[in-house]
Each structure stands twice: as structure tokens, then as C-alpha cells.
Protein backbone atom coordinates (compact mmCIF):
# COMPACT_ATOMS: atom_id res chain seq x y z
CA UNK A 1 8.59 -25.49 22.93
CA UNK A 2 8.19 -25.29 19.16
CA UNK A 3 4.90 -24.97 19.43
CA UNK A 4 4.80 -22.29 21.94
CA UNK A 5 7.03 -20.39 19.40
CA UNK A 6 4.82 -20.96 16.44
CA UNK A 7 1.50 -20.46 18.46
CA UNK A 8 3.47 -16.90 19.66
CA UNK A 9 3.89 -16.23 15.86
CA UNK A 10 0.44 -17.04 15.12
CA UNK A 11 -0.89 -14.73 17.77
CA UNK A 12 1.92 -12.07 16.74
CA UNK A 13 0.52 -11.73 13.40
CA UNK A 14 -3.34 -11.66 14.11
CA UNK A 15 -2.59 -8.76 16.64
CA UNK A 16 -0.35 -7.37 13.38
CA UNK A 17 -3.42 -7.68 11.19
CA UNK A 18 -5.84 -6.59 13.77
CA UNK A 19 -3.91 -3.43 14.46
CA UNK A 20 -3.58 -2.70 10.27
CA UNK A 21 -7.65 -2.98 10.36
CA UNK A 22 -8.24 -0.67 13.14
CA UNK A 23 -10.14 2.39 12.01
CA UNK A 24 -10.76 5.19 14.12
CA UNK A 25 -14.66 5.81 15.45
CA UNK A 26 -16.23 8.33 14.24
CA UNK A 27 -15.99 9.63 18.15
CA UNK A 28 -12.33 9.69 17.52
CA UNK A 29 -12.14 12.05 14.74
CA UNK A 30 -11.82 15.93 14.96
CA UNK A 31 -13.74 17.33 12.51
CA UNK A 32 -12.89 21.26 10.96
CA UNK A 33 -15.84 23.18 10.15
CA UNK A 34 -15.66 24.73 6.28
CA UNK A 35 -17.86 27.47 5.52
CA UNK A 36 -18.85 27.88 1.87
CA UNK A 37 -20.28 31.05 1.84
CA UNK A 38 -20.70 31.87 -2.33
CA UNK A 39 -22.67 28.34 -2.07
CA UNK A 40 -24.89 28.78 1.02
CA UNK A 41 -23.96 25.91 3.29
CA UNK A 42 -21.46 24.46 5.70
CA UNK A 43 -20.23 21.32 6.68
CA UNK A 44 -17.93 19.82 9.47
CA UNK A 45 -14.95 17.63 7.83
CA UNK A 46 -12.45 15.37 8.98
CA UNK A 47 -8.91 17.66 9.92
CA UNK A 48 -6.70 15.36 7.79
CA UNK A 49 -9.64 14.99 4.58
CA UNK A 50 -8.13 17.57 1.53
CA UNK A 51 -11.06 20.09 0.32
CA UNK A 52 -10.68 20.67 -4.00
CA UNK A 53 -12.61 23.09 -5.34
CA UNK A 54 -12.87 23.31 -9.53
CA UNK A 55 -12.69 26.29 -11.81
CA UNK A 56 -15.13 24.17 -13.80
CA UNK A 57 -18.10 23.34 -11.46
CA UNK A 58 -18.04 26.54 -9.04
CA UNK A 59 -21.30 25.42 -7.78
CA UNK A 60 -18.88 21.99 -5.92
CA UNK A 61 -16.49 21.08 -3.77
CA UNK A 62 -15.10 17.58 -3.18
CA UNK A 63 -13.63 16.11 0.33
CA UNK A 64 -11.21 13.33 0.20
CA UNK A 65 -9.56 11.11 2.80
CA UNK A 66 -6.14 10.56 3.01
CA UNK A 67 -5.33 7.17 2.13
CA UNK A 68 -4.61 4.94 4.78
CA UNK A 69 -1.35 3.23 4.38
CA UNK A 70 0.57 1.90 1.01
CA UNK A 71 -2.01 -0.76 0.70
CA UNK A 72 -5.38 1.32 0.66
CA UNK A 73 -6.34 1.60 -3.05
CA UNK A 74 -9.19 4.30 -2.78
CA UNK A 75 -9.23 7.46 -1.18
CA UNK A 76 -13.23 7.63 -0.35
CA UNK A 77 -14.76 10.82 -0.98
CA UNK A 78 -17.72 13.49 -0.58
CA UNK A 79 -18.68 15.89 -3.21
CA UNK A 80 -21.18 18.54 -2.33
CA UNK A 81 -22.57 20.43 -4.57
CA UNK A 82 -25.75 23.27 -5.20
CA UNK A 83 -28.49 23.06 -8.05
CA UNK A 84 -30.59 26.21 -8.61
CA UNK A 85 -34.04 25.28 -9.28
CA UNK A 86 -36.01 27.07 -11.89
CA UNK A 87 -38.86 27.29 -9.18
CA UNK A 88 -39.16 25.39 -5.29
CA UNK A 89 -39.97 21.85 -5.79
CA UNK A 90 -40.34 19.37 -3.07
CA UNK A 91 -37.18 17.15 -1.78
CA UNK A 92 -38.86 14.41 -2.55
CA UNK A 93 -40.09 14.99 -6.34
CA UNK A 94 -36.06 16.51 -6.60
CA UNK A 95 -34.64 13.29 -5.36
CA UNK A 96 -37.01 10.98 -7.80
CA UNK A 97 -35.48 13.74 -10.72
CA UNK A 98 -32.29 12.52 -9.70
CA UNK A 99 -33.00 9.17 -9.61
CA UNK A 100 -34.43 9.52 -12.49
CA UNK A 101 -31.17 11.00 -14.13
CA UNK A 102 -29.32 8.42 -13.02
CA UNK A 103 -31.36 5.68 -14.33
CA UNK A 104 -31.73 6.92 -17.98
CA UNK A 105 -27.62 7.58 -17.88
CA UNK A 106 -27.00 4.06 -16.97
CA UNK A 107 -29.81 1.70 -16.85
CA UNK A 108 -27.84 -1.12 -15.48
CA UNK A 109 -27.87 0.19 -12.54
CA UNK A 110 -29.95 -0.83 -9.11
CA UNK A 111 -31.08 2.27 -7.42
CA UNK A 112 -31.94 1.35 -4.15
CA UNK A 113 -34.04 4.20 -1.40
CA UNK A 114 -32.60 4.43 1.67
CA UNK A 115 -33.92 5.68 5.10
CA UNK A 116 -33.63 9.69 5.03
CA UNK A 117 -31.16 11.22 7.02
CA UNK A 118 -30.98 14.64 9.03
CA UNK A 119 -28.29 17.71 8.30
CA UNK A 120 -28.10 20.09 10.84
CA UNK A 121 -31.39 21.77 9.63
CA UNK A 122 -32.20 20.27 6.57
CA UNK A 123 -33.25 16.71 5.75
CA UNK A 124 -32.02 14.77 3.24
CA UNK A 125 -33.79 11.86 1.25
CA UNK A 126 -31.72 9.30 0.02
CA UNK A 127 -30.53 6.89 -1.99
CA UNK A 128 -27.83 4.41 -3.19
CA UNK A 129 -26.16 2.33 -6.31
CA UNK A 130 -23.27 0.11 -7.05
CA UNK A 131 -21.32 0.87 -10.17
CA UNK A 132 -19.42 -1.62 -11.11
CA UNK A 133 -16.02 -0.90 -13.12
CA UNK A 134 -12.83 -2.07 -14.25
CA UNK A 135 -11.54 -0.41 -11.24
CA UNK A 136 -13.45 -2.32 -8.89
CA UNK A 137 -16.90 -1.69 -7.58
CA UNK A 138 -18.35 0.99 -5.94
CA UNK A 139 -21.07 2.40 -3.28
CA UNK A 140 -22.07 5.49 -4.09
CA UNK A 141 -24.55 6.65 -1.81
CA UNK A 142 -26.55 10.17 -3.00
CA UNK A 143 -28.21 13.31 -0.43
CA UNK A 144 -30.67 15.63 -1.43
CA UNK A 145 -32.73 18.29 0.42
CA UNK A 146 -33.64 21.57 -1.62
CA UNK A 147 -34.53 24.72 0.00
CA UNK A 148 -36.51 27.45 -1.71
CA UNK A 149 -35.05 27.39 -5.05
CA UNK A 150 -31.80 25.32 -4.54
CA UNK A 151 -31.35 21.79 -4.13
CA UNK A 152 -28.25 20.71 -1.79
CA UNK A 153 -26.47 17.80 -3.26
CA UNK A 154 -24.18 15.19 -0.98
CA UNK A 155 -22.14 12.03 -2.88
CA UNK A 156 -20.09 9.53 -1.03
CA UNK A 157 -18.27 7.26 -2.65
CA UNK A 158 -16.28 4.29 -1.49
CA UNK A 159 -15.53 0.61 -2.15
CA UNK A 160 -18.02 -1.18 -2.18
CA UNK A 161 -16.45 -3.83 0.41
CA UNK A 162 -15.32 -0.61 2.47
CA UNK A 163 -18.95 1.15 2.84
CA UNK A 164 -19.64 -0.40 6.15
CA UNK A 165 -16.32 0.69 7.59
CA UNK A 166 -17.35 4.10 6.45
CA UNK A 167 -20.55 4.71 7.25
CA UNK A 168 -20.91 5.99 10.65
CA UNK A 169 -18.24 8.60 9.37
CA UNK A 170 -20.06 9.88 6.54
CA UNK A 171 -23.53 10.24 8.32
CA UNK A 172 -21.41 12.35 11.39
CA UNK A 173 -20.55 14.20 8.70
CA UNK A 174 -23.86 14.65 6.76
CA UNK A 175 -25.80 15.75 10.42
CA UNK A 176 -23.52 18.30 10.26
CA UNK A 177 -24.55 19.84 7.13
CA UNK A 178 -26.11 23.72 7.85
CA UNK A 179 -27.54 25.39 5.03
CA UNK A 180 -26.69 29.69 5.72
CA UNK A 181 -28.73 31.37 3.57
């Protein structure tokens, strides 16, 4: 008997912690459709994800979901934001500039290419690095496709633990991407 009851308890709190880890698909989520007209793009978003725009960076707007429950520690994000170019370049000589930047600003880090990914009708070359801070550390994965004279900018950040979780999420949400102008 007693060890019915504590194999009951056992099983109890694995379906407990099972349940606390389940994460919707990406099938599962409705996503909301912003249009960001003054920046020449839009983008479908999770309903429940808050948009912030910034008086100080008009050319970007951030996306952040909701944290989870009282134990989730991060609220991931995606930041788009626009570039204008002096003149066209190519999305692959703008996405070694930024790179680039990112090396010389912190040469610690590993930038690591990643396979490119498709927007609605743009495609976007890629690439990641893992900050690492006293907050914990971070993926940060980077997007960038220009067309004509303005480079289109993606960031998604999360845990770095929690990136896999994420990731089907964030590239529904990237082949969504529509440049309007």
C-alpha cells in the first residue's frame, strides 16, 4: 500500500512538472498582424506579446512575451528595426558590416553564421552570439535583408538554455516579415 501511495506521488508530481514545461506550438499561437507604416514593413506577432515603441530610436520597435508564470526570469524578445543606407549594398556585405560591428564592440564574442531564413518576401542572412552576463547568458540571434537603400534589422533574444524552446516561434514569426514599400 505505501508504496502505491508514494509511487502515486511520484507520478503526481512528474505530470505537475510536465504540465509547468508545456509550451504552446507555434501551431497553437494566434498571431496579430502590426503594420508599421512610417518604417516600411509588417510583421505577424503573438496576441498576448506587448509592442514598445521609443521616442529615442523612431526607426524600432521591440516585441516582448509575457512572462510565463512567477518562476520565468526573462521575458524573450524581438526588436526590429530600419537602417537607411547611404547607397544599396548587398544583404550579404550588410550582414558581414554587422558582424563586423559586433565584433570590434566586444571581441569576446563567438559570432557564429547561421542558415538564412525567408520573410514573407525578403530573405534574411543570419547570424548568432552568446553574451554572457551577470544576468545569465544569452542567445541573441541577428536578421538582416536590405532593400534598395534600407536594411531591415530582426534581434531575438532569449536564454540561452531557453533558445530551443523558442525557436520554432521566432522563425513563424520572422516568415512573416513583409516589407510595404
Amino acid at each position: 500500500m505505501r508504496q502505491g501511495i508514494f509511487l502515486f506521488f511520484v507520478f503526481a508530481a512528474l505530470l505537475m512538472e510536465a504540465c509547468k514545461n508545456e509550451q504552446s506550438t507555434p501551431k497553437d499561437i494566434a498571431l496579430k498582424e502590426f503594420h508599421i507604416d512610417s518604417l516600411g514593413y509588417s510583421i505577424k506577432i503573438p496576441e498576448t506579446w506587448e509592442i514598445r515603441f521609443y521616442k529615442n530610436r523612431p526607426d524600432a520597435v521591440s516585441f516582448f512575451e509575457p512572462q510565463s508564470d512567477s518562476t520565468d526570469s526573462f521575458r524573450e524578445s524581438l526588436v526590429v528595426w530600419t537602417e537607411k543606407l547611404p547607397k544599396p549594398i548587398s544583404d550579404s556585405l550588410y550582414k558581414k558590416a554587422s558582424e563586423t560591428e559586433i565584433k570590434i564592440s566586444n571581441p569576446n564574442f563567438k559570432i557564429v553564421n547561421e542558415e538564412n531564413i525567408n520573410g514573407a518576401n525578403c530573405k534574411f542572412g543570419v547570424f548568432s552570439f552568446l553574451p554572457k552576463t551577470k544576468d545569465g547568458d544569452f542567445k541573441i540571434y541577428q536578421y538582416a535583408c536590405v532593400k534598395d537603400s534600407t536594411a531591415y534589422n530582426i534581434s531575438t533574444t532569449t536564454l540561452a538554455d531557453d533558445q530551443k524552446s523558442h525557436e520554432a516561434l521566432f522563425q513563424k514569426i520572422i516568415n512573416t516579415f513583409t516589407i510595404t514599400r
